[in-house]
N, C-alpha and C. Protein backbone atom coordinates (compact mmCIF):
# COMPACT_ATOMS: atom_id res chain seq x y z
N UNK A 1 18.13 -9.00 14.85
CA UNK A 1 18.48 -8.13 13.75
C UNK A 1 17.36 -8.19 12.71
N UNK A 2 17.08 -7.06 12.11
CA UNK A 2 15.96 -6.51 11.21
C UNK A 2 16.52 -7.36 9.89
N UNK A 3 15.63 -7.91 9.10
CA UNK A 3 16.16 -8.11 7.44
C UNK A 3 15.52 -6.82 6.69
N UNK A 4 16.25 -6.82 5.75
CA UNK A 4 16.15 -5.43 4.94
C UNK A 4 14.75 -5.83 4.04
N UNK A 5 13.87 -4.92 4.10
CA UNK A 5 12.47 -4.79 2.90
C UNK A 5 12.68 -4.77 1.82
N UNK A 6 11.95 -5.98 0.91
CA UNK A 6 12.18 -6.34 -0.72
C UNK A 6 11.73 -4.67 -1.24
N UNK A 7 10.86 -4.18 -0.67
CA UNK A 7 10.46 -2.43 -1.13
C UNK A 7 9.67 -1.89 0.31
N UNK A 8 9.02 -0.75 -0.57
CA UNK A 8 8.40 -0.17 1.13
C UNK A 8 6.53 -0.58 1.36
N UNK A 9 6.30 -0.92 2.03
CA UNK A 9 5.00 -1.17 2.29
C UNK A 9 4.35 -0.16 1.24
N UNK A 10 3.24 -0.81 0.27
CA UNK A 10 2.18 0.09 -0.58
C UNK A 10 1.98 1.16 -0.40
N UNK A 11 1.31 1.18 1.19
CA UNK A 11 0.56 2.40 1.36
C UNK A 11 1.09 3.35 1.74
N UNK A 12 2.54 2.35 2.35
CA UNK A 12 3.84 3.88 2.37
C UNK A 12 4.38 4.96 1.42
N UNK A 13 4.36 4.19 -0.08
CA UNK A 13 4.65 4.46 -0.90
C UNK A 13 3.38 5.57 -1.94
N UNK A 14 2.44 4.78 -1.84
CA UNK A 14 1.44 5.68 -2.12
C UNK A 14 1.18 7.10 -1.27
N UNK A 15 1.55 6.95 -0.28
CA UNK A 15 1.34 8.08 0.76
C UNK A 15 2.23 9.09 0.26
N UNK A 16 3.67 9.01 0.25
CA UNK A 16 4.82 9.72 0.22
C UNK A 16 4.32 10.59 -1.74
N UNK A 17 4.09 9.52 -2.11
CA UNK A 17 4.25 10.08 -3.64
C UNK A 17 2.69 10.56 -3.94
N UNK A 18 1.88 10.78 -3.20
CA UNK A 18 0.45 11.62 -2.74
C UNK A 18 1.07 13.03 -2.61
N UNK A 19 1.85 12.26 -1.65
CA UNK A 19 2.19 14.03 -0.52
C UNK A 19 2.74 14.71 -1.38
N UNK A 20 4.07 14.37 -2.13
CA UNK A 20 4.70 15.08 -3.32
C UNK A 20 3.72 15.65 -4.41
N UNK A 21 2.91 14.39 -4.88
CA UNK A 21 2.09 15.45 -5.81
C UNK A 21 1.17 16.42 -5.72
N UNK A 22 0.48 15.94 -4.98
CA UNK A 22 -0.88 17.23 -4.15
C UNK A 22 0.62 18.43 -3.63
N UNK A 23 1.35 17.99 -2.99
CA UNK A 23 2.06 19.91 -3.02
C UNK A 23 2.45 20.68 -4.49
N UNK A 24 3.00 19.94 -5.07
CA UNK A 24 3.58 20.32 -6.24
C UNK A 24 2.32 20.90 -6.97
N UNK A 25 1.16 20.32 -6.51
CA UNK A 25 -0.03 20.57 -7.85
C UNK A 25 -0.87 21.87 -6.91
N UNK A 26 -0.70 21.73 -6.05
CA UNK A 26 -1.07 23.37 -4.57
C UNK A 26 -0.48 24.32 -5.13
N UNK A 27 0.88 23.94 -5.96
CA UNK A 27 1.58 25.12 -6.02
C UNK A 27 2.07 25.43 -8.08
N UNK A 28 1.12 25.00 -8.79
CA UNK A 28 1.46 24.90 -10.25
C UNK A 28 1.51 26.61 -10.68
N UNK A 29 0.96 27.29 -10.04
CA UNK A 29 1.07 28.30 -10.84
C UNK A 29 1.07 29.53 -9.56
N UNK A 30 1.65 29.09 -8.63
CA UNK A 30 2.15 30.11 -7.09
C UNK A 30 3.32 30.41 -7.72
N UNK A 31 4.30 31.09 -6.80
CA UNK A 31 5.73 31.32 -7.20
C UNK A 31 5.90 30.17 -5.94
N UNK A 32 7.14 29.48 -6.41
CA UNK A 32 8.14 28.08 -5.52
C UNK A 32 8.61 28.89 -4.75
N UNK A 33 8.55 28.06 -3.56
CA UNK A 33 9.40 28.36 -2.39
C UNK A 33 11.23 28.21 -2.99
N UNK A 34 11.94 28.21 -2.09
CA UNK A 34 13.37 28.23 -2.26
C UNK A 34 13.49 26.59 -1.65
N UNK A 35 14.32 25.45 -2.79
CA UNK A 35 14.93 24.36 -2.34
C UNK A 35 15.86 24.50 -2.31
N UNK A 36 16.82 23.45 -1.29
CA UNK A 36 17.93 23.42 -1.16
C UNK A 36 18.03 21.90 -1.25
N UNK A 37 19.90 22.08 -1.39
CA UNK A 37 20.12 20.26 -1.65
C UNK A 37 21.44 20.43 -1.35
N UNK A 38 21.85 19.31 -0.52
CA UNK A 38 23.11 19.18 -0.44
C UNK A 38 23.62 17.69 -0.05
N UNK A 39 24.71 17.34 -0.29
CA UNK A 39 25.20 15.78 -0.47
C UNK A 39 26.74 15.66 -0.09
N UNK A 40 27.03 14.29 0.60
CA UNK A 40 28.07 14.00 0.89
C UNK A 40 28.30 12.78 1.84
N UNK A 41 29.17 11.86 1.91
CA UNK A 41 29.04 10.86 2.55
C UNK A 41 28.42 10.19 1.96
N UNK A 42 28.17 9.58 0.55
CA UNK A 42 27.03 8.88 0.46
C UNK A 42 25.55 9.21 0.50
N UNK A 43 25.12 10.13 0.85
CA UNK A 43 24.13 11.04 1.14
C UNK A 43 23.48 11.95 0.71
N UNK A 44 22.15 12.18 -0.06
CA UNK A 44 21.41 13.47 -0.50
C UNK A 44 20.25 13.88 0.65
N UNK A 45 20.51 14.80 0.60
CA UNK A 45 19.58 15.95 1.86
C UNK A 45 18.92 17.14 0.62
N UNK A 46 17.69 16.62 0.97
CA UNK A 46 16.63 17.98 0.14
C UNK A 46 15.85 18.94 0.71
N UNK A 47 15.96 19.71 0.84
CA UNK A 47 14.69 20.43 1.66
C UNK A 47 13.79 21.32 0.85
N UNK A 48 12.05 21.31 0.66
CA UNK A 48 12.06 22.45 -0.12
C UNK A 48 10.75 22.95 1.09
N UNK A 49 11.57 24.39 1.17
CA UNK A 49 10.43 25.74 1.70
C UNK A 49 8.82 25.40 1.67
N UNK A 50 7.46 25.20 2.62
CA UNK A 50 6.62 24.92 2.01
C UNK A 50 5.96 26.34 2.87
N UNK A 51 5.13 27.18 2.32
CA UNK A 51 4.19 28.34 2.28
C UNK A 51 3.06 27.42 3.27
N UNK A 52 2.32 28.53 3.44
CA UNK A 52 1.40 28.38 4.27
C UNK A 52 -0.12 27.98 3.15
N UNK A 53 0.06 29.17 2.42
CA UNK A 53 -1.30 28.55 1.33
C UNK A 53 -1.19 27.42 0.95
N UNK A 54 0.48 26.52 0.58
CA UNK A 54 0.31 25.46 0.26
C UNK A 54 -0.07 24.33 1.01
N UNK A 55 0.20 24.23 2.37
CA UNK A 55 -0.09 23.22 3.49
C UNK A 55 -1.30 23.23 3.72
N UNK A 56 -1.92 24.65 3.56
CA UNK A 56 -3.56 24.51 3.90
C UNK A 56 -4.22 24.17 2.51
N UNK A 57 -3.56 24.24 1.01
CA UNK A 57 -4.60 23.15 0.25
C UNK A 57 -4.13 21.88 0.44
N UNK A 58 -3.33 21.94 0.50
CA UNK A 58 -2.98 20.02 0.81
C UNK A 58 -3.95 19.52 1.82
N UNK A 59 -3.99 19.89 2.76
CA UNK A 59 -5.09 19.74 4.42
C UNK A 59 -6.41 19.46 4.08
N UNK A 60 -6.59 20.63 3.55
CA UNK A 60 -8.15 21.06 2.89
C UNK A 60 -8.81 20.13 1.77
N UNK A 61 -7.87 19.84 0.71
CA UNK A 61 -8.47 18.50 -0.02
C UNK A 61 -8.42 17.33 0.64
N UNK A 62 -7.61 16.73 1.86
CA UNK A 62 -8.01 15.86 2.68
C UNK A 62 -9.26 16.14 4.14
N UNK A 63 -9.65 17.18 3.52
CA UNK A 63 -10.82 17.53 4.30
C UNK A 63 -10.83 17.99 5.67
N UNK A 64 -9.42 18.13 6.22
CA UNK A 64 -9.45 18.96 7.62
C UNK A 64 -10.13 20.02 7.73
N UNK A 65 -10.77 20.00 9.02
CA UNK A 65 -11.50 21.76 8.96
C UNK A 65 -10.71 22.54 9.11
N UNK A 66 -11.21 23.47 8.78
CA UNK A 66 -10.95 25.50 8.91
C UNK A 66 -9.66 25.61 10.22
N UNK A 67 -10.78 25.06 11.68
CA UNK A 67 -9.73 25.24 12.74
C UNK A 67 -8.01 24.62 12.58
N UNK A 68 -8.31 23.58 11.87
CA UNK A 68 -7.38 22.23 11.83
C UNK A 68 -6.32 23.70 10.88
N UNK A 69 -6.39 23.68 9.78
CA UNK A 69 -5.92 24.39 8.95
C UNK A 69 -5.36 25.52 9.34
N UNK A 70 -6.32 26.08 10.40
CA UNK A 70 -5.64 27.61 10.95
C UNK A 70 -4.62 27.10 11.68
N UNK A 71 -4.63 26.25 12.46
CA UNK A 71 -3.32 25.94 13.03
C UNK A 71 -1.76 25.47 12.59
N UNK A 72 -2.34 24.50 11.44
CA UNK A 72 -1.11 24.38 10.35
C UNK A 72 -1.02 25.83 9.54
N UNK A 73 -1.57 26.53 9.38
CA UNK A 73 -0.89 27.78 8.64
C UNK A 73 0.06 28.52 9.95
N UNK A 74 -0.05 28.10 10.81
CA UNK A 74 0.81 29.02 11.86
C UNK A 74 2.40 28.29 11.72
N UNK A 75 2.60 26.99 11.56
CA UNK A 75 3.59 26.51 11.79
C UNK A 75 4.33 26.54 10.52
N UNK A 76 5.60 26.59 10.50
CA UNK A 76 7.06 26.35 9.50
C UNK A 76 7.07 24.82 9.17
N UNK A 77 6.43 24.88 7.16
CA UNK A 77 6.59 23.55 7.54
C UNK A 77 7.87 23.65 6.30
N UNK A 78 8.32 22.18 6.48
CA UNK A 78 10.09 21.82 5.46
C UNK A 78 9.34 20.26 4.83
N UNK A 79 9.82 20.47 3.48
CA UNK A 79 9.69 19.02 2.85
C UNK A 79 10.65 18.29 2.81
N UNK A 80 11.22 17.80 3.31
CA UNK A 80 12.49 16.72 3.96
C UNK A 80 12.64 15.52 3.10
N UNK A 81 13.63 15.38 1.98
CA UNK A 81 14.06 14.10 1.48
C UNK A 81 15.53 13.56 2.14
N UNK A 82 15.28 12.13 2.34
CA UNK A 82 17.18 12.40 2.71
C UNK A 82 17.08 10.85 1.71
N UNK A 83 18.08 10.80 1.40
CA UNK A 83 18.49 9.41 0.63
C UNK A 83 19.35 8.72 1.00
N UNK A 84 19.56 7.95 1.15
CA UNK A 84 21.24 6.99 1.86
C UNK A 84 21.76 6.06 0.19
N UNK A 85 22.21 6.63 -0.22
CA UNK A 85 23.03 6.26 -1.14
C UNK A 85 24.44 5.06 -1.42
N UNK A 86 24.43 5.22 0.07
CA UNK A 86 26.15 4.30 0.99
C UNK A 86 25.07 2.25 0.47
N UNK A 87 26.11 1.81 0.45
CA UNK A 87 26.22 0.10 1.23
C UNK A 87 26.21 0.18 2.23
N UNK A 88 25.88 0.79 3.23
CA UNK A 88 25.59 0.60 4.80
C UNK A 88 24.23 1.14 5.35
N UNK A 89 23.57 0.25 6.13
CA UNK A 89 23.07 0.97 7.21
C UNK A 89 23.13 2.03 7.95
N UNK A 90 22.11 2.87 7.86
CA UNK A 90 22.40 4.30 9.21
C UNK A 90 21.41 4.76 9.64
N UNK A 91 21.76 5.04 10.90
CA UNK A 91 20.63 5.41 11.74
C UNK A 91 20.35 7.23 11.65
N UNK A 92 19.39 7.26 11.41
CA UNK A 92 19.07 8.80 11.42
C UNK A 92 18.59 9.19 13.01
N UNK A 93 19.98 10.04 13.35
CA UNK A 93 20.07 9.99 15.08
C UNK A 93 19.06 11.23 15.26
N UNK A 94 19.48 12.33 14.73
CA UNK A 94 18.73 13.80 14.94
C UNK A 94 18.56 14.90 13.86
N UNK A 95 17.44 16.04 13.93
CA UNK A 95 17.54 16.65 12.82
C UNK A 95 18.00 18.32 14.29
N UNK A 96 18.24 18.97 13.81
CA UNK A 96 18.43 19.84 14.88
C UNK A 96 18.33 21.34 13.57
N UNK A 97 17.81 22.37 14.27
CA UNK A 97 17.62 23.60 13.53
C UNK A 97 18.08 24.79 14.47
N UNK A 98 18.84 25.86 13.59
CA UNK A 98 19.72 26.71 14.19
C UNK A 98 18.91 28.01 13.66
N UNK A 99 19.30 29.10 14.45
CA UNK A 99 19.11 30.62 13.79
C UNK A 99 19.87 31.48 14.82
N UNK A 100 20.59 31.96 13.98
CA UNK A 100 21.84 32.38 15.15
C UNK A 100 22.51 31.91 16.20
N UNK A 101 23.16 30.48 16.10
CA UNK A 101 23.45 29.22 16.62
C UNK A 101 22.21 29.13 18.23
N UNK A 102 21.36 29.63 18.39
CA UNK A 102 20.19 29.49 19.04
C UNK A 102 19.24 28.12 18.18
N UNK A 103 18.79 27.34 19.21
CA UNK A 103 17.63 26.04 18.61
C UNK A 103 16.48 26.54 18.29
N UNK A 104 16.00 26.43 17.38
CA UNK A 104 14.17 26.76 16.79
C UNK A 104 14.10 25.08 17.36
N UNK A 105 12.29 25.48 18.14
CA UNK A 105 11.28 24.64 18.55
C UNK A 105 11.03 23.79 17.32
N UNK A 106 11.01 22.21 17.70
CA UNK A 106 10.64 21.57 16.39
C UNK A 106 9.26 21.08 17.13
N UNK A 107 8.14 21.18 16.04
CA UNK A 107 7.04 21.08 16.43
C UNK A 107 6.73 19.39 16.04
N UNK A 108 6.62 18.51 16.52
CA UNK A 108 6.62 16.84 16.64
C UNK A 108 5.49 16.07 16.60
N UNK A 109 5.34 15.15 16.80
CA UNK A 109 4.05 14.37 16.52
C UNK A 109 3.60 14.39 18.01
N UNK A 110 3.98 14.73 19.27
CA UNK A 110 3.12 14.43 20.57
C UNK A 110 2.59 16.16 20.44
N UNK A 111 3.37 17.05 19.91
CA UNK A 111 2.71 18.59 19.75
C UNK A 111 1.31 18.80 19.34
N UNK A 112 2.05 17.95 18.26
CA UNK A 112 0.55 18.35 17.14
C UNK A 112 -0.51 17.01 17.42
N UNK A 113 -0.31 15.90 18.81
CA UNK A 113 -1.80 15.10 19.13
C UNK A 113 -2.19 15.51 19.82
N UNK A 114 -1.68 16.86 20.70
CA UNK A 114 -1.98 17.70 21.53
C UNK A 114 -2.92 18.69 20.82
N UNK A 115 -2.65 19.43 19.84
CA UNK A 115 -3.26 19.76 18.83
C UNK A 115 -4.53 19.70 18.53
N UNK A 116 -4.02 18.22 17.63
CA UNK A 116 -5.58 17.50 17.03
C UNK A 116 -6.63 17.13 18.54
N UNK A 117 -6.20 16.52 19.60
CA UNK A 117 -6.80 16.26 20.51
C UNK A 117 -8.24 17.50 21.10
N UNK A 118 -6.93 19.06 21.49
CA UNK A 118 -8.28 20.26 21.53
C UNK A 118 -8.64 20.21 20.44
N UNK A 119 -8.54 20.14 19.74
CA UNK A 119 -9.46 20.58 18.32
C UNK A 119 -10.78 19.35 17.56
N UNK A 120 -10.47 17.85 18.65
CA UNK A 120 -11.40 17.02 18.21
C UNK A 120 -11.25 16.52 17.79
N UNK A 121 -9.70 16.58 16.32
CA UNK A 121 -9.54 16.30 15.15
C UNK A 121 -10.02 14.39 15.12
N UNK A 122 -10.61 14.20 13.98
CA UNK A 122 -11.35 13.06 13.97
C UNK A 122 -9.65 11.94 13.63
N UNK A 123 -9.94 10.49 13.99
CA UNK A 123 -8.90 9.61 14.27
C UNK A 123 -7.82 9.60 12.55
N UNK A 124 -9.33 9.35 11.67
CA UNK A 124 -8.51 9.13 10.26
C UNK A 124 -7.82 10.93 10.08
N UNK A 125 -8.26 11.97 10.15
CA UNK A 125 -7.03 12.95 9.98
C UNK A 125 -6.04 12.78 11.03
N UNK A 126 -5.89 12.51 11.59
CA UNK A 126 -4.76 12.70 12.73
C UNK A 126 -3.94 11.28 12.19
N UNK A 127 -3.90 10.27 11.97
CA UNK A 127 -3.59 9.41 10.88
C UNK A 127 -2.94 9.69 9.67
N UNK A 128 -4.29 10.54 8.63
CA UNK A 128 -3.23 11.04 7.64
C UNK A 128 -2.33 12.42 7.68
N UNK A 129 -2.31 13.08 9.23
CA UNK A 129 -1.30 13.85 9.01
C UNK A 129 -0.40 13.36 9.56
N UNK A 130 -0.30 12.31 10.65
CA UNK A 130 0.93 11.51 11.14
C UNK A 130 2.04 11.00 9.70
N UNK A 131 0.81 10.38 8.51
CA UNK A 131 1.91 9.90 7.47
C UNK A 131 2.32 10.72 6.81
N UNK A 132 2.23 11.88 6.98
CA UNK A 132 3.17 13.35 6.04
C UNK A 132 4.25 13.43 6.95
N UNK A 133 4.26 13.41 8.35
CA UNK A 133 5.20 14.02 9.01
C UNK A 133 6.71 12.83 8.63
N UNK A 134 7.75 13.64 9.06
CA UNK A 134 9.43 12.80 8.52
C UNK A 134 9.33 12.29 10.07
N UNK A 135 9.88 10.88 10.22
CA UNK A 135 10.30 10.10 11.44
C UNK A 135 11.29 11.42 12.44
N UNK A 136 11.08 11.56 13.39
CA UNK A 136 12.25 11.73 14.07
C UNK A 136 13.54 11.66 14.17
N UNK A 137 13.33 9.76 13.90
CA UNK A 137 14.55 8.86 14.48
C UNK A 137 14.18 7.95 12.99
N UNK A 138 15.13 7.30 12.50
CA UNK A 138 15.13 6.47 11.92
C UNK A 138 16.55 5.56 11.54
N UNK A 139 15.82 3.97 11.06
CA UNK A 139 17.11 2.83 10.38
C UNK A 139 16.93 3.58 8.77
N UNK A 140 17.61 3.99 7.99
CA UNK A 140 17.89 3.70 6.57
C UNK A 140 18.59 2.33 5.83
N UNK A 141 18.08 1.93 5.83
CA UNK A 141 19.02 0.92 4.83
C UNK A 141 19.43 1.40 3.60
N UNK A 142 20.60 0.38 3.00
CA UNK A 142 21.54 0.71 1.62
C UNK A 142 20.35 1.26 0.55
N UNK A 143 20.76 2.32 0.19
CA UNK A 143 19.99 2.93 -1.68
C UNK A 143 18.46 3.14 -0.54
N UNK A 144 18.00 3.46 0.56
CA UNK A 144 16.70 3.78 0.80
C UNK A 144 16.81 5.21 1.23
N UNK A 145 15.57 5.63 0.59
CA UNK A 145 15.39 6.90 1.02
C UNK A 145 14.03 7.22 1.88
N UNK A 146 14.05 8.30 2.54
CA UNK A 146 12.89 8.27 3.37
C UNK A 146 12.25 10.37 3.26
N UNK A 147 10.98 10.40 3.51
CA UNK A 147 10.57 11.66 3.01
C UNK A 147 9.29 12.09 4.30
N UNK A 148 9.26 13.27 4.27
CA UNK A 148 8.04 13.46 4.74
C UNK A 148 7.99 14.91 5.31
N UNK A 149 7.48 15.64 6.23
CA UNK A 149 7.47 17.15 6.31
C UNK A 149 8.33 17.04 7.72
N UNK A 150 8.66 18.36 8.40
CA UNK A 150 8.89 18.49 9.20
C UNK A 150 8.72 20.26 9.63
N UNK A 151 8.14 20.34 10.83
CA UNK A 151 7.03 21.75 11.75
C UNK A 151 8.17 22.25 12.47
N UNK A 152 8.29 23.44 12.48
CA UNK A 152 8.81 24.38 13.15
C UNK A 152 7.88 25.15 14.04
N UNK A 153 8.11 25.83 15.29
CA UNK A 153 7.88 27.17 15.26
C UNK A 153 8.11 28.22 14.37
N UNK A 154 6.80 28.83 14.49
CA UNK A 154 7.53 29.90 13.10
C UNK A 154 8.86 31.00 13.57
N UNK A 155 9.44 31.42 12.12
CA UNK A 155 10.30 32.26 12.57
C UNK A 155 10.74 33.12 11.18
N UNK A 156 10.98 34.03 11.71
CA UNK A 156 11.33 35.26 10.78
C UNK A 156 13.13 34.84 9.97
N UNK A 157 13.69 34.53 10.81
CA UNK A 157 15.05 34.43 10.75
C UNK A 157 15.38 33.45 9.74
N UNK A 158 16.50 33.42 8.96
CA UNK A 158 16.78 32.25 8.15
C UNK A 158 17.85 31.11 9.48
N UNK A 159 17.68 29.81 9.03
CA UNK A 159 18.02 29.00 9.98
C UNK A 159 19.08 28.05 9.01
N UNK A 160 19.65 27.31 10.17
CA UNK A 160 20.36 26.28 9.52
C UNK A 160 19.83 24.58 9.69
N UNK A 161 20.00 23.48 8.95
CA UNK A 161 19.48 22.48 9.29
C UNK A 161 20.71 21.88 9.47
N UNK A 162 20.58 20.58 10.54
CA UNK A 162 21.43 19.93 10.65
C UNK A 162 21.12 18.18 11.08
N UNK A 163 21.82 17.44 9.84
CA UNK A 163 20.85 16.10 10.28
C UNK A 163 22.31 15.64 10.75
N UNK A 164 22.17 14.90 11.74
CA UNK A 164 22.82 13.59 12.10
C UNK A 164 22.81 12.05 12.12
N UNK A 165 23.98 11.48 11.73
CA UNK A 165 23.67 9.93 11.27
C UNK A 165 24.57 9.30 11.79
N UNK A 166 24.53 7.95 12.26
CA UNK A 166 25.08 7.01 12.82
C UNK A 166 25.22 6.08 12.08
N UNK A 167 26.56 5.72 11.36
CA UNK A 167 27.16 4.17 10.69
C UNK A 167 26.87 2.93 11.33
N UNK A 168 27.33 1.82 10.95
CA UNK A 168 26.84 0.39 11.46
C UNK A 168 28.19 0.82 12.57
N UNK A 169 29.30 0.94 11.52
CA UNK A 169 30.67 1.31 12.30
C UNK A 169 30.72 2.27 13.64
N UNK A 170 29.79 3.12 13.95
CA UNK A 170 29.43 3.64 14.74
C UNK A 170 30.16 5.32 14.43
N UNK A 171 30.52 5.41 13.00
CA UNK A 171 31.24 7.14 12.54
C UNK A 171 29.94 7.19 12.69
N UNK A 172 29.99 8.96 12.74
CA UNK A 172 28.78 9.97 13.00
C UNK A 172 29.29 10.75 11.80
N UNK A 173 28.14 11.06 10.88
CA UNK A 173 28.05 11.59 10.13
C UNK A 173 26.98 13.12 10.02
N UNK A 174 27.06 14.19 9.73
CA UNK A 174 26.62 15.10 9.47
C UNK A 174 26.11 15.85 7.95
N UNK A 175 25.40 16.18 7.86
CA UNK A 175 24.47 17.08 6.52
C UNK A 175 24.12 18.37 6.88
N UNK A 176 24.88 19.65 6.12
CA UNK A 176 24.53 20.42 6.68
C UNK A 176 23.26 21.52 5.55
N UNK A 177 22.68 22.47 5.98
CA UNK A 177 22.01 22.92 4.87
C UNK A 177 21.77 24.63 5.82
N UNK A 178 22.34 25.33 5.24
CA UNK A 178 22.19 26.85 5.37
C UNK A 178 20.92 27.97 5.01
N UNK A 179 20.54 28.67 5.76
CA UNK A 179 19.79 30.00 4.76
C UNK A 179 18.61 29.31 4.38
N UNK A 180 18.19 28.51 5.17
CA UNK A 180 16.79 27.91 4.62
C UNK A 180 15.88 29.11 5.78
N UNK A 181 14.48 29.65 5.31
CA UNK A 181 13.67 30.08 5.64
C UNK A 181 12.05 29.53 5.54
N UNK A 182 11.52 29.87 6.97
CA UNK A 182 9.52 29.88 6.82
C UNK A 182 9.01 30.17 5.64
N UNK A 183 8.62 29.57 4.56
CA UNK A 183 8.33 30.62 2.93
C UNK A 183 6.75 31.07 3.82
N UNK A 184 6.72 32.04 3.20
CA UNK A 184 5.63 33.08 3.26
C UNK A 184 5.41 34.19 4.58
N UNK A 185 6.73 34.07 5.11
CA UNK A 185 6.92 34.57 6.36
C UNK A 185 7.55 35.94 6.63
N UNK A 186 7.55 36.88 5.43
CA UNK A 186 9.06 38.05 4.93
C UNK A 186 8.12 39.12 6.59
N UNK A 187 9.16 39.72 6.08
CA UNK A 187 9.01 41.20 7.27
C UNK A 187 9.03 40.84 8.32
């Protein structure tokens, strides 16, 4: 059995609260995408819409090339907070995405080393875009929260998100979040 972390590793922390500010500062004087938030169980779920101009300055001040960039402007990306708020442990089992109860492609970390791989991408970017991306799978522990992006195929359609969680107790818990859309994607 795991013991719970006095906090989160430095560079975890520096990373996550990088990622937040370089978007927020991509986007000071754009029009905001559409966030959503929703809570229950102990639980906050955030998502906010991220545009394509914004992912490619974020990229671009970490110095990815042009190609690197053209490829992240193709994909749906989501800024993903979830918080565990509970006295318990939970496992973050799945995130699953709907559009007309049909699955949208979630684009993952073996996608995109496939990716970086044709494209060359050098070891330290493929590194720092691994630490933007949200875990898959994850442990939360009590009051921890965890953040990071998550890639779609693109899509025209508005979708639904749906996270799933697993108690110590073994209840399954659900978060649901509606009408979220690709920002910069209309027509």
């Amino acid at each position: 059995m795991s013991t719970r972390p006095t906090s989160p590793p430095p560079i975890l922390a520096a990373a996550c609260l990088g990622l937040s500010v370089m978007l927020h500062a991509a986007v000071a004087t754009a029009q905001l995408p559409e966030e959503h938030e929703t809570g229950n169980h102990g639980l906050r779920l955030r998502v906010m819409e991220r545009t394509p101009a914004q992912i490619a300055a974020f990229y671009e001040a970490r110095g990815f090339p042009e190609q690197a960039i053209a490829r992240l402007r193709e994909a749906c990306f989501l800024t993903v907070t979830l918080d565990n708020q509970r006295d318990d442990r939970l496992a973050l089992e799945r995130w699953r995405f709907l559009a007309n109860g049909e699955p949208l492609e979630r684009r993952d970390r073996a996608y995109w080393q496939t990716q970086w791989q044709a494209l060359g991408l050098s070891r330290g970017s493929r590194a720092t875009f691994g630490w933007t991306l949200m875990p898959e799978s994850r442990e939360l522990y009590p009051t921890e929260p965890v953040a990071g992006n998550i890639t779609l195929a693109p899509t025209r359609q508005p979708f639904t998100l749906v996270a799933r969680l697993r108690t110590a107790a073994d209840d399954v818990l659900s978060l649901r979040l509606r009408d979220i859309e690709c920002a910069g994607r209309e027509g």
